[in-house]
Protein backbone atom coordinates (compact mmCIF):
# COMPACT_ATOMS: atom_id res chain seq x y z
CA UNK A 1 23.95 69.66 78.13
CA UNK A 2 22.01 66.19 77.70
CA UNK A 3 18.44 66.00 77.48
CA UNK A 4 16.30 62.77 77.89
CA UNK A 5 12.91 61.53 78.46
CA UNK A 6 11.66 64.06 76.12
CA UNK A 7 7.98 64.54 75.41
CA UNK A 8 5.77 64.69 72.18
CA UNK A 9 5.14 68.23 73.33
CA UNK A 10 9.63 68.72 73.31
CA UNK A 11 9.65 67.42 70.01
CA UNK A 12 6.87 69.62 68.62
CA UNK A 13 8.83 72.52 69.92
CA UNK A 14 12.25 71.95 68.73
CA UNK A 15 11.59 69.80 65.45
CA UNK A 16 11.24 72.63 62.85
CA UNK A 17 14.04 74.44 64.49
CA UNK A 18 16.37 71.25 64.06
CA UNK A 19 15.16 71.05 60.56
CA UNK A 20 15.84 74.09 60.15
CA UNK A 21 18.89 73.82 60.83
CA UNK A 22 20.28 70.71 59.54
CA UNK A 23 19.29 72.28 56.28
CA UNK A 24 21.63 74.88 56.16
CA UNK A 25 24.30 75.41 54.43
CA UNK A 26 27.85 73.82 55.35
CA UNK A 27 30.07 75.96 56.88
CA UNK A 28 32.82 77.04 54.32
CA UNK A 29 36.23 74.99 55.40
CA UNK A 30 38.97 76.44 56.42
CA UNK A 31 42.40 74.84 56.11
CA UNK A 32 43.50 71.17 55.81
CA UNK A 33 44.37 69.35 58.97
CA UNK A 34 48.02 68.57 59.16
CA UNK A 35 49.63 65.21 59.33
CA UNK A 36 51.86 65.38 62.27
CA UNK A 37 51.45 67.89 65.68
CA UNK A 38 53.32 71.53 65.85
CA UNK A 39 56.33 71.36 68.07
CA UNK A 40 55.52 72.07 71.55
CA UNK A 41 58.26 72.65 74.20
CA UNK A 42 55.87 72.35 77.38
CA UNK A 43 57.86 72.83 80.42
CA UNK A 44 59.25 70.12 83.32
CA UNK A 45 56.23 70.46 85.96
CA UNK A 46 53.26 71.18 83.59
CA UNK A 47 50.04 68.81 84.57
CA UNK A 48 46.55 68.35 83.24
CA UNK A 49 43.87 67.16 85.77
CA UNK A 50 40.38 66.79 85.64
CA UNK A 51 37.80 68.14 88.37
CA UNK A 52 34.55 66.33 87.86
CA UNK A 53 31.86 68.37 90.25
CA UNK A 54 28.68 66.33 88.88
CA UNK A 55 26.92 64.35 86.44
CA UNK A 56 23.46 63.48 84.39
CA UNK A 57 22.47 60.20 83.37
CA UNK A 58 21.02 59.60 80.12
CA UNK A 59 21.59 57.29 76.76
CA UNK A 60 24.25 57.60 73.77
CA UNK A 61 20.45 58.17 71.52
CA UNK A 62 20.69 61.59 73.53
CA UNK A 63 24.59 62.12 72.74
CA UNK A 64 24.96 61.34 69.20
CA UNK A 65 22.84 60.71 65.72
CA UNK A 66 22.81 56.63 65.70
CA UNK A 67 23.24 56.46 69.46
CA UNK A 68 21.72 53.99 70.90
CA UNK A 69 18.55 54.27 73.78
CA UNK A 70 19.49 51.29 75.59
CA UNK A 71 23.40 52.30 75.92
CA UNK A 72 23.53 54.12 79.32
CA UNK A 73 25.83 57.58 79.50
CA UNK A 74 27.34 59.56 82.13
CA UNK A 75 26.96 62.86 81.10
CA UNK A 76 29.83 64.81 83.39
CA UNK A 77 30.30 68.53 84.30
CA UNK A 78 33.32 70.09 85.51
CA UNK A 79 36.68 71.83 85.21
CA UNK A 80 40.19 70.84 84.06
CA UNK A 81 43.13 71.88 85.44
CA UNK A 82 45.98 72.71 83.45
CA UNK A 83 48.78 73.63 86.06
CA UNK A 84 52.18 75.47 83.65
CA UNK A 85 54.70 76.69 85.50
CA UNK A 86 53.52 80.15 84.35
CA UNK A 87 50.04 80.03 85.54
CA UNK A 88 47.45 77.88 86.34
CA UNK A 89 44.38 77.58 83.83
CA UNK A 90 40.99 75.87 84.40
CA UNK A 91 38.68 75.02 81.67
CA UNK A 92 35.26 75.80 82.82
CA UNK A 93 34.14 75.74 86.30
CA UNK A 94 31.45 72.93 86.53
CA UNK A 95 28.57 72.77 88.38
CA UNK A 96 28.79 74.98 91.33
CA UNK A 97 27.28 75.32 95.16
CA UNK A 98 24.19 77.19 94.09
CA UNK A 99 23.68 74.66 91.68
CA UNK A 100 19.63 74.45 92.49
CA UNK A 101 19.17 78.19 91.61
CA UNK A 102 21.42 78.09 88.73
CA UNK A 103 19.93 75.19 87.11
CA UNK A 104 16.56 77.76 87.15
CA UNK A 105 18.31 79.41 84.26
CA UNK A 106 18.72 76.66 81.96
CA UNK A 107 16.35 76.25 79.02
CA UNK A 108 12.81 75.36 80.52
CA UNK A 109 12.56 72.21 78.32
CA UNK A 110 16.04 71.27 79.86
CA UNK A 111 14.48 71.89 83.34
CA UNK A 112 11.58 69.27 83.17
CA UNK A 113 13.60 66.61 81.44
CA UNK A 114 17.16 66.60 83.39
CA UNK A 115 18.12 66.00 87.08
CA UNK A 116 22.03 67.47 87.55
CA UNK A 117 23.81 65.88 90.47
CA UNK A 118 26.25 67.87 92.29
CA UNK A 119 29.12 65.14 93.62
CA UNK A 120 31.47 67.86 94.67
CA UNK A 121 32.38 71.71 93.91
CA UNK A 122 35.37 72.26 91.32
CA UNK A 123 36.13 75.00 94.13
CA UNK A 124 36.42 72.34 97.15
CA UNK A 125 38.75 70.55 94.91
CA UNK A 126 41.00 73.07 94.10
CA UNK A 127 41.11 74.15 97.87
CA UNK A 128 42.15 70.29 99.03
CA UNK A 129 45.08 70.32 96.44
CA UNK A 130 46.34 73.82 98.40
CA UNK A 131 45.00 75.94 95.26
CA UNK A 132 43.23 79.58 95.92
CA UNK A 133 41.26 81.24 93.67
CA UNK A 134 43.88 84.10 93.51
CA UNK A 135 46.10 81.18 92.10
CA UNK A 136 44.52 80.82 89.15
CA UNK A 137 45.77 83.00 86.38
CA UNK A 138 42.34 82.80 84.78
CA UNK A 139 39.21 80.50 84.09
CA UNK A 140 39.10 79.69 80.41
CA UNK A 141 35.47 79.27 79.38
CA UNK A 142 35.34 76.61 76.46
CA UNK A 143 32.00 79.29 76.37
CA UNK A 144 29.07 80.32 78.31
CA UNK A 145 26.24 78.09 79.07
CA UNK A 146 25.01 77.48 82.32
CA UNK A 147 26.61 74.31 83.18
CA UNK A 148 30.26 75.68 82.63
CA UNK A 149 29.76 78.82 84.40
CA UNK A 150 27.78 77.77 87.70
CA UNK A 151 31.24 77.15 89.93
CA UNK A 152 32.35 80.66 88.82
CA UNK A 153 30.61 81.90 91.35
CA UNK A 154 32.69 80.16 94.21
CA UNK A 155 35.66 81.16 92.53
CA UNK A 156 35.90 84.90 92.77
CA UNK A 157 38.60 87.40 91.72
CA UNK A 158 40.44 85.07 89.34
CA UNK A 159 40.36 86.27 85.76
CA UNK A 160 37.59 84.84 83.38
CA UNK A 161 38.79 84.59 80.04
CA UNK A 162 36.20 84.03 77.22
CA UNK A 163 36.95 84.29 73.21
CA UNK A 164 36.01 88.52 72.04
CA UNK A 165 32.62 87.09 69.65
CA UNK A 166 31.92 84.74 72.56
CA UNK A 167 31.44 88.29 75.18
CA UNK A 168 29.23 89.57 72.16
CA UNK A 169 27.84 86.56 72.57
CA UNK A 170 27.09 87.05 76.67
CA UNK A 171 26.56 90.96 76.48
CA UNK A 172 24.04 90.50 73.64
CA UNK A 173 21.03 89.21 76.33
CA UNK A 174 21.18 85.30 74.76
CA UNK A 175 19.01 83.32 76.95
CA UNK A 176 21.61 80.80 76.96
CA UNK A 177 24.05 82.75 78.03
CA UNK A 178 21.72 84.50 81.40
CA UNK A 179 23.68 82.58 83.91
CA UNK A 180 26.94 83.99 83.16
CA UNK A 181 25.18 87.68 83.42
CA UNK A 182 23.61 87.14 87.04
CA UNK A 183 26.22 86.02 87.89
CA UNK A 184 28.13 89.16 86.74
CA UNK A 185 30.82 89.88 84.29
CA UNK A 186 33.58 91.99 86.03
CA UNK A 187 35.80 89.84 86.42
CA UNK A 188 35.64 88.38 82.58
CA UNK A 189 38.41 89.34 79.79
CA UNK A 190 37.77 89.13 76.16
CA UNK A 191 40.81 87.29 73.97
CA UNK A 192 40.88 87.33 70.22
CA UNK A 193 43.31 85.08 68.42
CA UNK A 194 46.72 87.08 67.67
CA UNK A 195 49.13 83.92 66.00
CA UNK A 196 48.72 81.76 62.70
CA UNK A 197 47.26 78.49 61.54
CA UNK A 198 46.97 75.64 63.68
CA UNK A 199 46.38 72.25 63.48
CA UNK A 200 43.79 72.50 60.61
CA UNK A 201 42.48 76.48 61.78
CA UNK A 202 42.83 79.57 60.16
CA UNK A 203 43.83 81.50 63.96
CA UNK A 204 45.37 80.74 67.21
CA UNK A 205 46.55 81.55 70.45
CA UNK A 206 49.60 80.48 72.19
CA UNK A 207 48.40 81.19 75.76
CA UNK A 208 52.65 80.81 76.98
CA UNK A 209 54.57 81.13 73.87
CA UNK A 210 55.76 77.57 74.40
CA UNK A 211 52.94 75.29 72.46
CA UNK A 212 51.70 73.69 75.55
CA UNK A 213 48.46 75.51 75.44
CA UNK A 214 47.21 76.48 72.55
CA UNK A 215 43.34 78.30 71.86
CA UNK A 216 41.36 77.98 68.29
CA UNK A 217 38.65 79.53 67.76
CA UNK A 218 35.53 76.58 66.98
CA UNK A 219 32.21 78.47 66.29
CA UNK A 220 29.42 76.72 66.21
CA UNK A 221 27.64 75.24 69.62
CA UNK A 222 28.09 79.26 70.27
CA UNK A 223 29.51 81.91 68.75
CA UNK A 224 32.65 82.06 70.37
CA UNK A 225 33.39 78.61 71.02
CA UNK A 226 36.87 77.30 71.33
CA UNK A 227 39.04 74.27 71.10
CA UNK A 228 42.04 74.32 73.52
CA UNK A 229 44.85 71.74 72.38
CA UNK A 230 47.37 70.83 75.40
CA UNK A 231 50.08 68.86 75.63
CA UNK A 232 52.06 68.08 78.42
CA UNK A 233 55.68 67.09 79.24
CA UNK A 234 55.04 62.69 78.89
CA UNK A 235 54.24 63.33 75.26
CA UNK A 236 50.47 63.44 75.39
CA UNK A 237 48.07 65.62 73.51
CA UNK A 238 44.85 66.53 74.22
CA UNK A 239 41.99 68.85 72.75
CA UNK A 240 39.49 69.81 74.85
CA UNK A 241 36.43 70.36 72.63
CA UNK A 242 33.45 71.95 74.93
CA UNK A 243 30.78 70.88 73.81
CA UNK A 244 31.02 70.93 69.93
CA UNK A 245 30.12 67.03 70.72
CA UNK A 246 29.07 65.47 73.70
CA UNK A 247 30.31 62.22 73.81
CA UNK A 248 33.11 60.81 71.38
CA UNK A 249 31.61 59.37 68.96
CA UNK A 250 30.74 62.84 67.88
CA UNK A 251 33.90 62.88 66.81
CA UNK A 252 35.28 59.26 65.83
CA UNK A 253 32.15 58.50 63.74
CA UNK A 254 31.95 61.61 63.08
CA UNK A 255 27.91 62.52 64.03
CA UNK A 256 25.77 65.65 64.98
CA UNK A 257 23.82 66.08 67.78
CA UNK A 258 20.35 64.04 67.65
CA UNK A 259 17.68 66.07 66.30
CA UNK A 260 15.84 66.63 69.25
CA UNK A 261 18.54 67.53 71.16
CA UNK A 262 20.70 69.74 67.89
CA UNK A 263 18.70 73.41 68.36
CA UNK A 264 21.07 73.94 71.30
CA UNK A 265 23.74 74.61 68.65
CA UNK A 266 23.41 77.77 68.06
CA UNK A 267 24.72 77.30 64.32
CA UNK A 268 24.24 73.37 63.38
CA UNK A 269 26.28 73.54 60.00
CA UNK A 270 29.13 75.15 61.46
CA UNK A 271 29.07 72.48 64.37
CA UNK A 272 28.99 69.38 61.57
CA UNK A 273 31.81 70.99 59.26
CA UNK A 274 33.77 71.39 63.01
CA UNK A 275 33.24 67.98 63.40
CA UNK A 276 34.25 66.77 60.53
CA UNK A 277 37.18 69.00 61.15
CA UNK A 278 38.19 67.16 64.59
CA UNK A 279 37.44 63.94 62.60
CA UNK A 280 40.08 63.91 60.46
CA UNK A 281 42.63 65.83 62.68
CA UNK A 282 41.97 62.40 64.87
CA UNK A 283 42.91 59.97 62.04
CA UNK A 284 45.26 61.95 60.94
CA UNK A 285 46.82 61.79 64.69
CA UNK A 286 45.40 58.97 66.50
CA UNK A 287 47.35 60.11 69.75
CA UNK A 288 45.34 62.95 69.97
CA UNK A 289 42.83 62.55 72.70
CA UNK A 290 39.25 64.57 72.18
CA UNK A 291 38.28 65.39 75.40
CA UNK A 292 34.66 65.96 75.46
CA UNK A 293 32.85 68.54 78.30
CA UNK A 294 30.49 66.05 79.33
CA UNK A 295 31.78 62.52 77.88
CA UNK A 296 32.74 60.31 81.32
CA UNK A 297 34.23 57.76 79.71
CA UNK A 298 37.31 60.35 78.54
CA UNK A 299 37.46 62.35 81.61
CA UNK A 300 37.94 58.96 83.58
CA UNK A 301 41.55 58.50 81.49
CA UNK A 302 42.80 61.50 82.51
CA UNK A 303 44.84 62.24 85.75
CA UNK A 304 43.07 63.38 88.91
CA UNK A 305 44.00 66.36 91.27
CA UNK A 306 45.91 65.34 93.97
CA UNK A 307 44.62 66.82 97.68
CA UNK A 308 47.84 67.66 100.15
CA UNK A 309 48.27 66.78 103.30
């Protein structure tokens, strides 16, 4: 969720936090990151596609420590589309219809220093490509802040799955988490993480049995955070990281959050070991592409949802 423009008043408010924070202790590792990808046998038909529904505009100095002010971001919010033969998944909903009222539940700070656009509803783009709500076999929440939960709304009846600490998370009254609770929380499912290692983690889940989707749990930005590797049938692989960074370069340098903007982490250390984590499973497999919640750049590389006729 980027933040700009902030104020001396912002930084007075958020500066011992950050501190704080950044003083903690790292987060204890937990396996090495392996050298080459698991097999994965995803199936003829599978696709990936994203569904931008709207943007911010603010600077990398906002994305990433050592960012610069004067490089210009598109910050983007959406869904993505993961279409297996077995079920079709979508990774957070975006910014939805009722984005106005919604955007009254984000952080107040966040309120008087960002301006969401709404371009168009991850709903109204599922609906053009022939897809109902009751096709989906569930929306995966990377987790719970506003800006990944607002087109849940429009999107009622299909199954929302979140991680089991991140609906401790939600059911525990976290401010950042109030959207998801108006809302309402009937439709969501708590996972938990029944297979072995993966790529570098100590837990997993292999959503089809088949390696094309597979979930981690990645603590950190919340509780119950997660990192969703897919790969599809062309060979590609892609990890779709939330928001444990929100732009690349949190990754490929690898750098935090800036401290202004790093108390929305709800555990900083755990964030920067993750990192560091996703770092080195990148060199270690420079085909694997980090797919950012919010980075445009990324989300314009990947394929788009076609509408039918």
């Amino acid at each position: 969720m980027p933040l700009h423009k902030f104020t001396v008043i912002l930084a007075a408010l958020v500066a011992g936090v950050s501190i704080a924070a950044c003083q903690a202790p790292p987060a204890a590792a937990e396996l090495a990151v392996p050298s080459a990808p698991p097999a994965a046998h995803p199936p003829a038909g599978m696709r990936i596609a994203a569904l931008p529904s709207g943007s911010t505009q603010s600077s990398a100095a906002m994305a990433y420590e050592g960012g610069r002010r004067d490089d210009k971001r598109t910050f983007v919010a959406g869904a993505i589309l993961v279409d297996h033969p077995k079920g079709k998944l979508l990774f957070d909903a975006g910014y939805g219809r009722d984005l106005a009222e919604h955007f009254k539940t984000a952080p107040k700070i966040m309120q008087l220093s960002v301006k969401p656009v709404l371009t168009r509803p991850v709903v109204e783009q599922l609906s053009a490509a022939g897809v109902k709500p009751s096709d989906l076999k569930a929306i995966v929440l990377t987790h719970a802040h506003w800006d990944h939960v607002s087109g849940v709304a429009a999107l009622p009846g299909a199954p929302v799955w979140v991680s089991r600490d991140e609906m401790a998370f939600i059911r525990s009254g976290a401010a950042a988490a109030t959207l998801a609770r108006k809302i309402g929380l009937k439709d969501y499912r708590a996972y938990d993480f029944p297979d072995g290692p993966y790529e570098g983690f100590a837990r997993s889940w292999d959503v089809f049995d088949d390696g094309s989707v597979v979930l981690v749990p990645a603590a950190g930005h919340t509780p119950g955070s997660i990192v969703a590797f897919v790969s599809t049938p062309d060979g590609r692989r892609y990890a779709l990281i939330g928001d444990t960074a929100w732009q690349a370069e949190g990754v490929t340098l690898p750098a935090q959050k800036p401290m202004l903007t790093r108390f929305v982490d709800e555990d900083a250390a755990a964030t920067k070991a993750l990192l560091e984590k996703l770092h080195a499973l990148k060199q270690a497999q420079p085909n694997l592409v980090i797919v950012p919640a919010h980075d445009a750049r990324v989300w314009a590389t990947l394929p788009t949802l076609a509408a039918v006729n």
